[in-house]
Protein backbone atom coordinates (compact mmCIF):
# COMPACT_ATOMS: atom_id res chain seq x y z
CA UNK A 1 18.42 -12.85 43.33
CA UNK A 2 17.88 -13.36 47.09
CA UNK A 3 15.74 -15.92 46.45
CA UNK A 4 17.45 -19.37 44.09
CA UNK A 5 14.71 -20.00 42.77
CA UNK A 6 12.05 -17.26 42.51
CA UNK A 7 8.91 -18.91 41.27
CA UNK A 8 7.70 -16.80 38.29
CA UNK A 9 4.39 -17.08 36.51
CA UNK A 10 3.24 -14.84 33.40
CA UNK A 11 -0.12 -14.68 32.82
CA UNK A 12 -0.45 -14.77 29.01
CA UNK A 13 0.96 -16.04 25.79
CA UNK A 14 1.44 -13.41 23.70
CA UNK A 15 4.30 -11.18 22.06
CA UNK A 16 5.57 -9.51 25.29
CA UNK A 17 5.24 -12.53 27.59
CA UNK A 18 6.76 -15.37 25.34
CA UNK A 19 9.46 -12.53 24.54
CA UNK A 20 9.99 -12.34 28.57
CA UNK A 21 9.71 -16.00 28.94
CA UNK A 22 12.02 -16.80 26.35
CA UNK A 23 14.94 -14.61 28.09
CA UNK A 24 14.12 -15.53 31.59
CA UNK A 25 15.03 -19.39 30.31
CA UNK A 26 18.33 -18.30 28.56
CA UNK A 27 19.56 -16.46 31.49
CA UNK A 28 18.76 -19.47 33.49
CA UNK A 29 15.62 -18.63 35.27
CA UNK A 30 13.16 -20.80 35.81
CA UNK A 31 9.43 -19.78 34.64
CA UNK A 32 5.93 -20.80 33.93
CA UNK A 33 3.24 -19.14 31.19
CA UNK A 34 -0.33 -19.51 31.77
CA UNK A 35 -2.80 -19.19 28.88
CA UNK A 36 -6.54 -19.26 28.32
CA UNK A 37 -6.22 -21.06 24.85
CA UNK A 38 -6.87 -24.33 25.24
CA UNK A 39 -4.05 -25.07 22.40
CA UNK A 40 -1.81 -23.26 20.54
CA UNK A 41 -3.39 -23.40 17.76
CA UNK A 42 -6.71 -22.37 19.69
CA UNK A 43 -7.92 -19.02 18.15
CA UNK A 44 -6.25 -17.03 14.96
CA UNK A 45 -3.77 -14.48 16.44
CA UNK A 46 -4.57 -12.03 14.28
CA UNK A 47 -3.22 -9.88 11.34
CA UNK A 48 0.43 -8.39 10.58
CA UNK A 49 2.99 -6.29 13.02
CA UNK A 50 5.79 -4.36 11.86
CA UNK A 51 8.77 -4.59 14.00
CA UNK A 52 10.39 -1.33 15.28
CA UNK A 53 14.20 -1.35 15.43
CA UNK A 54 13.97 0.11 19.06
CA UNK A 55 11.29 -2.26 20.77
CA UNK A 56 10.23 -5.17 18.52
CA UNK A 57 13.58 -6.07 16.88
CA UNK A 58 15.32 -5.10 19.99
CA UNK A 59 13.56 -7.36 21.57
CA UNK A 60 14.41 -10.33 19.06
CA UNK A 61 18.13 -9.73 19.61
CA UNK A 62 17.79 -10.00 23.14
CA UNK A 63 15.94 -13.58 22.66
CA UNK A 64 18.22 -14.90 19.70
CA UNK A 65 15.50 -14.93 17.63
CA UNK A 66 16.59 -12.52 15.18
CA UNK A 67 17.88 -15.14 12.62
CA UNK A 68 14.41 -16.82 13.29
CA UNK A 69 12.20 -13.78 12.41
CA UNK A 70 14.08 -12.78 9.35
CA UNK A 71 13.15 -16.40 7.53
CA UNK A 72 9.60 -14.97 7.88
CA UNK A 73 9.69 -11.72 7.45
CA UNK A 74 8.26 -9.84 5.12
CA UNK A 75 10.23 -6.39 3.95
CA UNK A 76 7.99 -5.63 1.50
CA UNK A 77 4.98 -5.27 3.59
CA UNK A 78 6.61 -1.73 4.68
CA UNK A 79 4.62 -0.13 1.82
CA UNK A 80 1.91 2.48 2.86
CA UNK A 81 -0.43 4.01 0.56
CA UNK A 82 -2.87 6.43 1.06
CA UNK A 83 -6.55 6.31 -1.53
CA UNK A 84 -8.95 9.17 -1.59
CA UNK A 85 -12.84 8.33 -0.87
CA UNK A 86 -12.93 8.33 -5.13
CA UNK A 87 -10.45 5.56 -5.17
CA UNK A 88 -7.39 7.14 -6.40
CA UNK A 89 -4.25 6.52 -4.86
CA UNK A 90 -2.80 9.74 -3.40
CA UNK A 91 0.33 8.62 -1.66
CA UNK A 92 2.04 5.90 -2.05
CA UNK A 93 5.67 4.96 0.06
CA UNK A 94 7.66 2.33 -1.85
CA UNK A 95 9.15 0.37 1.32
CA UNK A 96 13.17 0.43 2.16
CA UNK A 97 15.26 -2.19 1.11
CA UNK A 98 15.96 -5.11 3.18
CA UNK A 99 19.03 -4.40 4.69
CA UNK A 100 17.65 -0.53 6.00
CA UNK A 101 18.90 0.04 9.42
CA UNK A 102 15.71 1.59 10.28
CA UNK A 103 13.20 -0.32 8.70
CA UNK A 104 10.18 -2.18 9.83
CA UNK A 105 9.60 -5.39 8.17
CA UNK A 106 6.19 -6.94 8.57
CA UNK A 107 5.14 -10.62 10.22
CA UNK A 108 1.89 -12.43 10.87
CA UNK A 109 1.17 -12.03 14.44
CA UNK A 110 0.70 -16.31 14.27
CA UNK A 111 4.47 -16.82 12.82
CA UNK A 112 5.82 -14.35 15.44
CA UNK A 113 3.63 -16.19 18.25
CA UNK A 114 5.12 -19.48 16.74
CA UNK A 115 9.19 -18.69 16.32
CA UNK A 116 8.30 -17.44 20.29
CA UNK A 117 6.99 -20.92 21.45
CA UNK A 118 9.36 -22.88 19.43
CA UNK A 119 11.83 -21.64 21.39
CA UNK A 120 11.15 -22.42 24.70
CA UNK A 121 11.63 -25.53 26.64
CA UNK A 122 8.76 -27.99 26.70
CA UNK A 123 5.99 -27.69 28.87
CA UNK A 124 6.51 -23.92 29.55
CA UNK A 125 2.75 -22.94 29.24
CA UNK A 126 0.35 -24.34 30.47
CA UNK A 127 -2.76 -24.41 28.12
CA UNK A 128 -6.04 -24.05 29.37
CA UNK A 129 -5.23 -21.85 32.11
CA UNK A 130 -7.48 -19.01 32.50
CA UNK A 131 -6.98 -16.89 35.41
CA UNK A 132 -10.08 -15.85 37.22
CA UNK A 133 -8.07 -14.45 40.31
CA UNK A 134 -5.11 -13.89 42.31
CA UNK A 135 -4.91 -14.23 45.72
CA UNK A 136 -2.18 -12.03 47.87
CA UNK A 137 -0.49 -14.41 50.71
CA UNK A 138 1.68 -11.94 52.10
CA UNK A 139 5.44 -10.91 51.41
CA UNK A 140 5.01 -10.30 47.29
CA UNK A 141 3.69 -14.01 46.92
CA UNK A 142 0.31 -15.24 45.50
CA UNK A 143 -1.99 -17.78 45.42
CA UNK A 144 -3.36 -18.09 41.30
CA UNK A 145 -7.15 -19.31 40.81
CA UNK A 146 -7.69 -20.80 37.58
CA UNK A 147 -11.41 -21.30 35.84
CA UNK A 148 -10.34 -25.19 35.76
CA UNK A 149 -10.16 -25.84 39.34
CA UNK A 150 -5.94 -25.68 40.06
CA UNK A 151 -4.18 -23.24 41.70
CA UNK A 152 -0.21 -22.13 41.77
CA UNK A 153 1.56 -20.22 44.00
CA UNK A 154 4.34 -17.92 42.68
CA UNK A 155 6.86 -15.26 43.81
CA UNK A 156 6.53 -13.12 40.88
CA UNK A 157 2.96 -12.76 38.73
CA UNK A 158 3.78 -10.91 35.24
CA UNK A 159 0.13 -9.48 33.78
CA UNK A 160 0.61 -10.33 30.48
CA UNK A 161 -3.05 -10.79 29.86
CA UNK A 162 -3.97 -8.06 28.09
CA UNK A 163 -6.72 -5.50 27.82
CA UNK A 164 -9.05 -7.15 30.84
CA UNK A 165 -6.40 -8.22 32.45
CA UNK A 166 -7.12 -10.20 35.74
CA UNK A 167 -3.29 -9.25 37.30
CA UNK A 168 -4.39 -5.71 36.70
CA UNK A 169 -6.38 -5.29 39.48
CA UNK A 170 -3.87 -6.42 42.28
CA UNK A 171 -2.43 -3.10 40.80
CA UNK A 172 -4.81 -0.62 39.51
CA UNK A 173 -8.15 0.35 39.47
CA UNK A 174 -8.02 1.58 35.80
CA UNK A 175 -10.70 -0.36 32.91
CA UNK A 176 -10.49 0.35 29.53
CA UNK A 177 -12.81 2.52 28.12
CA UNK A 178 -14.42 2.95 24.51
CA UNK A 179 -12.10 5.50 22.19
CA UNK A 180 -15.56 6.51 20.39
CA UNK A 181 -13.67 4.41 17.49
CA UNK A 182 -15.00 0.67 15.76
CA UNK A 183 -13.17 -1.32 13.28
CA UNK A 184 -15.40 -4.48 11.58
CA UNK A 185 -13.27 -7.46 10.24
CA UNK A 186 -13.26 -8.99 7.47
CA UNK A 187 -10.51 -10.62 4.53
CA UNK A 188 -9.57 -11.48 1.25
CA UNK A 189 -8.14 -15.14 0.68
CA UNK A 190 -5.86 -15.66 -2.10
CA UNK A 191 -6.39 -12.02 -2.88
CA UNK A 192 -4.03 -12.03 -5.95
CA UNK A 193 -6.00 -14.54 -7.51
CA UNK A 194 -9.26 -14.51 -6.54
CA UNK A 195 -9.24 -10.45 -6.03
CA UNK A 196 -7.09 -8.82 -8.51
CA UNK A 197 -8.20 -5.34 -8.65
CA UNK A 198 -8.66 -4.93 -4.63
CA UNK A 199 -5.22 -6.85 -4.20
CA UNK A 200 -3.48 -4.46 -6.61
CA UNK A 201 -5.17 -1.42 -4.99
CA UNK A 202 -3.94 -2.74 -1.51
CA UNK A 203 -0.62 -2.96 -3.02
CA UNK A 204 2.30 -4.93 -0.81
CA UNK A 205 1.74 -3.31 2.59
CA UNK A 206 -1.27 -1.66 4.14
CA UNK A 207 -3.69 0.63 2.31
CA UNK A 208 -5.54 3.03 4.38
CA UNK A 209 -8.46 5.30 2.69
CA UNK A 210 -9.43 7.72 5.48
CA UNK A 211 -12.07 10.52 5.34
CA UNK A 212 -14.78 12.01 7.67
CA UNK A 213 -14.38 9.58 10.66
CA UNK A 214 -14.71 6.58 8.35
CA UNK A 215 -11.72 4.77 6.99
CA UNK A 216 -11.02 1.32 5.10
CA UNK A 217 -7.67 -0.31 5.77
CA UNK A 218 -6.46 -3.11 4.00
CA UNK A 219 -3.33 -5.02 5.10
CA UNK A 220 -1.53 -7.76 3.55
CA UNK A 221 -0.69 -11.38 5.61
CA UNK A 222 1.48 -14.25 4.30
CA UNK A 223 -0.16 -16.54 2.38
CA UNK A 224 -2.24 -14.42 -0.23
CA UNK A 225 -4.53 -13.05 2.69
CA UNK A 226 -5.44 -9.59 2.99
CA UNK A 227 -7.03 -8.73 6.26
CA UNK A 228 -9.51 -5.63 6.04
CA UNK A 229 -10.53 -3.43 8.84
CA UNK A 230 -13.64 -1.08 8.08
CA UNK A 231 -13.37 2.11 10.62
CA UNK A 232 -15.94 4.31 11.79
CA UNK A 233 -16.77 6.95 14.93
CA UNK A 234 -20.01 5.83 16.28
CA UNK A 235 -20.81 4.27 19.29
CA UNK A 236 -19.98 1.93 20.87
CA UNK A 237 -23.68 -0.50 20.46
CA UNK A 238 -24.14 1.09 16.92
CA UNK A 239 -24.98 -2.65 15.78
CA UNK A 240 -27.74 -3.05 18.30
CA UNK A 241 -28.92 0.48 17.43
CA UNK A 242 -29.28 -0.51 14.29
CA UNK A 243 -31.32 -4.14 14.78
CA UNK A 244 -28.39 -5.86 13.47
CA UNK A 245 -27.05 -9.23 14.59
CA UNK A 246 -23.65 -9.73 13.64
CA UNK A 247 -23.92 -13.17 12.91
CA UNK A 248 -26.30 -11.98 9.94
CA UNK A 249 -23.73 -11.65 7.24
CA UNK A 250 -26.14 -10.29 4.79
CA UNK A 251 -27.59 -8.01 7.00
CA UNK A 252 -24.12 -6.56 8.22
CA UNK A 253 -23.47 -6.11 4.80
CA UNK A 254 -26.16 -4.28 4.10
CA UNK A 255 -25.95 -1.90 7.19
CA UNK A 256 -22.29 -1.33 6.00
CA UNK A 257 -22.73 -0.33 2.55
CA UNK A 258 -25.08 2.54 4.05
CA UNK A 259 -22.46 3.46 6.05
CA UNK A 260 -19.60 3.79 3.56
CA UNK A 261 -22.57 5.33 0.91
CA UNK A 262 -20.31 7.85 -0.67
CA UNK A 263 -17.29 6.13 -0.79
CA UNK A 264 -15.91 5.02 -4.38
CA UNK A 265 -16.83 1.51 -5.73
CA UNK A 266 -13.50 0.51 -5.74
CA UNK A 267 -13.49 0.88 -1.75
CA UNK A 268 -16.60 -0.67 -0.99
CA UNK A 269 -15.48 -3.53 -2.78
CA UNK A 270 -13.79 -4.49 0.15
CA UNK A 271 -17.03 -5.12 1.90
CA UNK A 272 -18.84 -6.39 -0.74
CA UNK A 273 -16.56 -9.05 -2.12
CA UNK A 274 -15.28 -10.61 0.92
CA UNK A 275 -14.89 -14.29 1.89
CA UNK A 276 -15.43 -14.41 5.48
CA UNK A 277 -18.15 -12.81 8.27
CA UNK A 278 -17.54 -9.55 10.01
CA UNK A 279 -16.00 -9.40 13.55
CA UNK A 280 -17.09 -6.10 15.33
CA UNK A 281 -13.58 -4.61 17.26
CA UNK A 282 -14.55 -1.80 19.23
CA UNK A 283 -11.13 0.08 19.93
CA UNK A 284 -10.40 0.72 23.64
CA UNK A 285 -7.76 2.36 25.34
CA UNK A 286 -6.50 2.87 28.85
CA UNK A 287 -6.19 6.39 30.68
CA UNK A 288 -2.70 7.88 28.76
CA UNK A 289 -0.97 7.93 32.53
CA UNK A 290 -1.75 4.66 33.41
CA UNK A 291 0.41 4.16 36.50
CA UNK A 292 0.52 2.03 39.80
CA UNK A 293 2.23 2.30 43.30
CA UNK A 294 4.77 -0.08 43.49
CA UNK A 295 3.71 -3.38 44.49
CA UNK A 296 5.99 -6.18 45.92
CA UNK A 297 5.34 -9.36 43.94
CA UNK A 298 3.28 -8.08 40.53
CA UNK A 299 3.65 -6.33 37.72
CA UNK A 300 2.41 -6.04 34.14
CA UNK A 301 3.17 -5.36 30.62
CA UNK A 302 1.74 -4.87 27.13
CA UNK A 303 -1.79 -4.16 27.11
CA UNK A 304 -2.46 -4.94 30.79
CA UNK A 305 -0.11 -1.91 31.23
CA UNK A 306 -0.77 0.18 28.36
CA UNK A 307 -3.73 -1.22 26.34
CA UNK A 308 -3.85 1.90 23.13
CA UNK A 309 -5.43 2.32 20.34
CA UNK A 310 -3.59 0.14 17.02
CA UNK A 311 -2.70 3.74 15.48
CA UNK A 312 0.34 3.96 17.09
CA UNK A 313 1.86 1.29 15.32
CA UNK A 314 3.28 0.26 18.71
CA UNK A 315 1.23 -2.44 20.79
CA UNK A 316 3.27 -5.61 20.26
CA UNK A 317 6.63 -3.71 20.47
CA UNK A 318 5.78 -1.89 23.05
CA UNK A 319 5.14 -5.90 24.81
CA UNK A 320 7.78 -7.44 23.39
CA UNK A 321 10.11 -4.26 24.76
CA UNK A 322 8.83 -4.90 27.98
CA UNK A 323 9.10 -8.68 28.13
CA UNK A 324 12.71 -7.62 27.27
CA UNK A 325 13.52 -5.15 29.60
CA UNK A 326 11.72 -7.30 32.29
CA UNK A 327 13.42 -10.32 31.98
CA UNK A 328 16.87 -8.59 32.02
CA UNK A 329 15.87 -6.69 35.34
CA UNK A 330 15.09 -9.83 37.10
CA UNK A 331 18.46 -11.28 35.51
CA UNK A 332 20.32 -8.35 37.04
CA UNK A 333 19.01 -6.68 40.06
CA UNK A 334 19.54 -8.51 43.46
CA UNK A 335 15.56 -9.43 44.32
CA UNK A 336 12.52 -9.61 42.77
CA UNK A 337 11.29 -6.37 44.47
CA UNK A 338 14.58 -4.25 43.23
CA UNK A 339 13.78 -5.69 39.62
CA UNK A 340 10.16 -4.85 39.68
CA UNK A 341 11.05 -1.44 40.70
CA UNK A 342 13.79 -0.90 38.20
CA UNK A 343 11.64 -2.33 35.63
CA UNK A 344 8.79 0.00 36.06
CA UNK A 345 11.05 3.26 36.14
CA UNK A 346 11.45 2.26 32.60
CA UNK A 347 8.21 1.14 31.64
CA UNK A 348 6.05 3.46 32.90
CA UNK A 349 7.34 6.87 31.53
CA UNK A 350 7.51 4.67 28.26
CA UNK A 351 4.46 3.96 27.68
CA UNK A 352 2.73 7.57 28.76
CA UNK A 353 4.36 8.79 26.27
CA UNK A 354 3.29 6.20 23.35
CA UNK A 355 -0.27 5.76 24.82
CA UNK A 356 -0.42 9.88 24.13
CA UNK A 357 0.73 9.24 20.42
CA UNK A 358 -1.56 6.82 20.22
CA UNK A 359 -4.40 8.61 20.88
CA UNK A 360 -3.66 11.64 18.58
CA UNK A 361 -3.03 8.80 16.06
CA UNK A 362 -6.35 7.60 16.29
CA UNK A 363 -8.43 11.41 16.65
CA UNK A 364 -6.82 12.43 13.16
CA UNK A 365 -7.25 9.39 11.66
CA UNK A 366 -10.53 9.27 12.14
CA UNK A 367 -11.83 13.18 12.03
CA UNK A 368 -13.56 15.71 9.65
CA UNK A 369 -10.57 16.39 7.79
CA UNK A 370 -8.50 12.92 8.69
CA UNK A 371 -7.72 12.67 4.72
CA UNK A 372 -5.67 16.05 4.90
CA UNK A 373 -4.01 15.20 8.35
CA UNK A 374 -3.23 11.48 7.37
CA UNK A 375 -1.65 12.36 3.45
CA UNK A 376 0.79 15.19 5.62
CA UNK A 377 1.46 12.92 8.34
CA UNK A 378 2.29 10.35 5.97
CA UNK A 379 4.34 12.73 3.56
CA UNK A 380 6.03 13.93 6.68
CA UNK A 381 6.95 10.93 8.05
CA UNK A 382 8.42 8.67 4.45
């Protein structure tokens, strides 16, 4: 680098910026991660993430973590299966072994988040720090405004804030827009125990019953959780359409069941017999060529550069593959603006082309006929 000691920030504490942070630091580069958690241990970081040989677990190499990630791991969790509307199970992929080359074991997003803050040196991000703004000075460097009151200036600011990103706009006009597509949360605790029959018709893995733009997916965590996601085309307000508040657990409950009428009592069990509320996730999704001119002094990855929808299978390796690729450009290239630029030649083509498979993901998943198209997809692809 021209400069010793570029100052770096990264605007987020997820996958793909911990991953970035966490190389930066063993090459010897200095860096700083701002987060809008107040704590760690803030906000639940959501459910399970299979790591792709090429991205995620490339990614783990690169940051030593491999030996980390395979303590928690969870092989098993590879197993798909496919149920009709009736409840039967029509496919069902028994997951590789262990040892597969090419397999995708499963972690909690959480664990991941932890091994990745574990392993950096102390005081690396800075809790609490929500960006509201940053400020261009001139020459690639910026002035960060944070909702407490501080400011930094840095040489480098990585948007790894995700879908409403606040880096993004130094960039890119682009917002993410409603895919016509909304999931409603809800889980199973101690599933096994408490919820035999919808723990053994989830099986080890994920369970996906898909039919007539509606869709249950169930998907095991660590811990005896399974983490359910009810799917369904509508728009994007269909709760206030419908009178509901979503704090009304009853009420949501209600609305859902009429929903999902039609669907096979072994199904709907998964709204019925739940143990927590329901968290409406309308899915969003960035235009498929999301791209930017060049821009001395900023960049972005994961979801602040290619927010898609979670049918691809590919968010958080897609981040942590950045992060990787990132941090090695800055490690390599002779300035900040040469690793910014090689960095994006890499990213951006990248990511067009998963953000498209994303998207075709998600239309036959959820369309008229999404149980024919998802059984040959998934027959295709095990």
């Amino acid at each position: 680098m021209s400069i010793d000691t570029p100052r770096i920030a990264i605007i987020g504490a997820g996958p793909g910026g911990l991953t970035c942070a966490r190389i930066l630091q063993r090459r010897g580069i200095e860096v700083t991660v701002h987060d809008m958690d107040v704590s760690r241990t803030a906000r639940d970081q959501g459910g399970t993430l299979d790591m792709h040989p090429d991205s995620g677990q490339h990614a783990l190499h690169a940051a030593d973590l491999w030996d980390d990630f395979q303590r928690l791991a969870r092989p098993e969790g590879q197993q798909m299966r496919l149920v009709g509307r009736d409840g039967r199970i029509v496919f069902d992929a028994v997951p590789p072994q262990a040892d597969t080359p090419d397999g995708n074991p499963e972690i909690d997003r959480g664990q991941l988040r932890e091994i990745l803050l574990d392993s950096l040196a102390p005081n690396t991000v800075r809790w609490g720090h929500k960006l509201e703004r940053a400020e261009p000075l001139g020459g690639g460097t910026h002035r960060l405004h944070f909702t407490n009151g501080t400011t930094a200036e840095t040489d480098l600011v990585v948007g790894a804030d995700g879908a409403w990103s606040r880096v993004r706009p130094l960039l890119s006009d682009a917002a993410p827009a409603y895919t016509g597509v909304t999931f409603v949360e809800t889980g199973l605790d101690d599933a096994d125990t408490c919820h035999p029959r919808l723990a053994a018709l989830t099986g080890n893995g994920t369970m996906m019953a898909l039919d007539d733009n509606q869709g249950f997916v169930a998907q095991r965590n660590s811990g005896g959780h399974i983490r359910i996601y009810l799917g369904m085309r509508t728009d994007e307000n269909w709760h206030q359409r419908a009178g509901l508040d979503l704090a009304d657990t009853s009420a949501v409950r209600e609305a859902l069941l009429k929903v999902f009428a039609g669907w096979s009592d072994s199904l709907t069990g998964f709204i019925t017999d739940t143990d927590s509320g329901y968290t409406n996730r309308p899915l969003y999704a960035l235009p498929l060529r999301h791209t930017w001119p060049h821009t001395p002094g900023v960049t972005l990855l994961g979801d602040a550069a290619h927010l898609m929808s979670p049918f691809s299978g590919m968010g958080a390796n897609l981040a942590m593959l950045d992060g990787a690729d990132l941090a090695h450009a800055l490690s390599v290239q002779p300035t900040l603006d040469d690793a910014i630029t090689a960095y994006e030649n890499v990213m951006l083509p990248r990511s067009v082309e998963a953000a498209e498979g994303a998207a075709e993901g998600l239309d036959s998943a959820f369309a008229p006929d999404s149980a024919q198209q998802t059984l040959a997809h998934m027959a295709a692809h095990h």
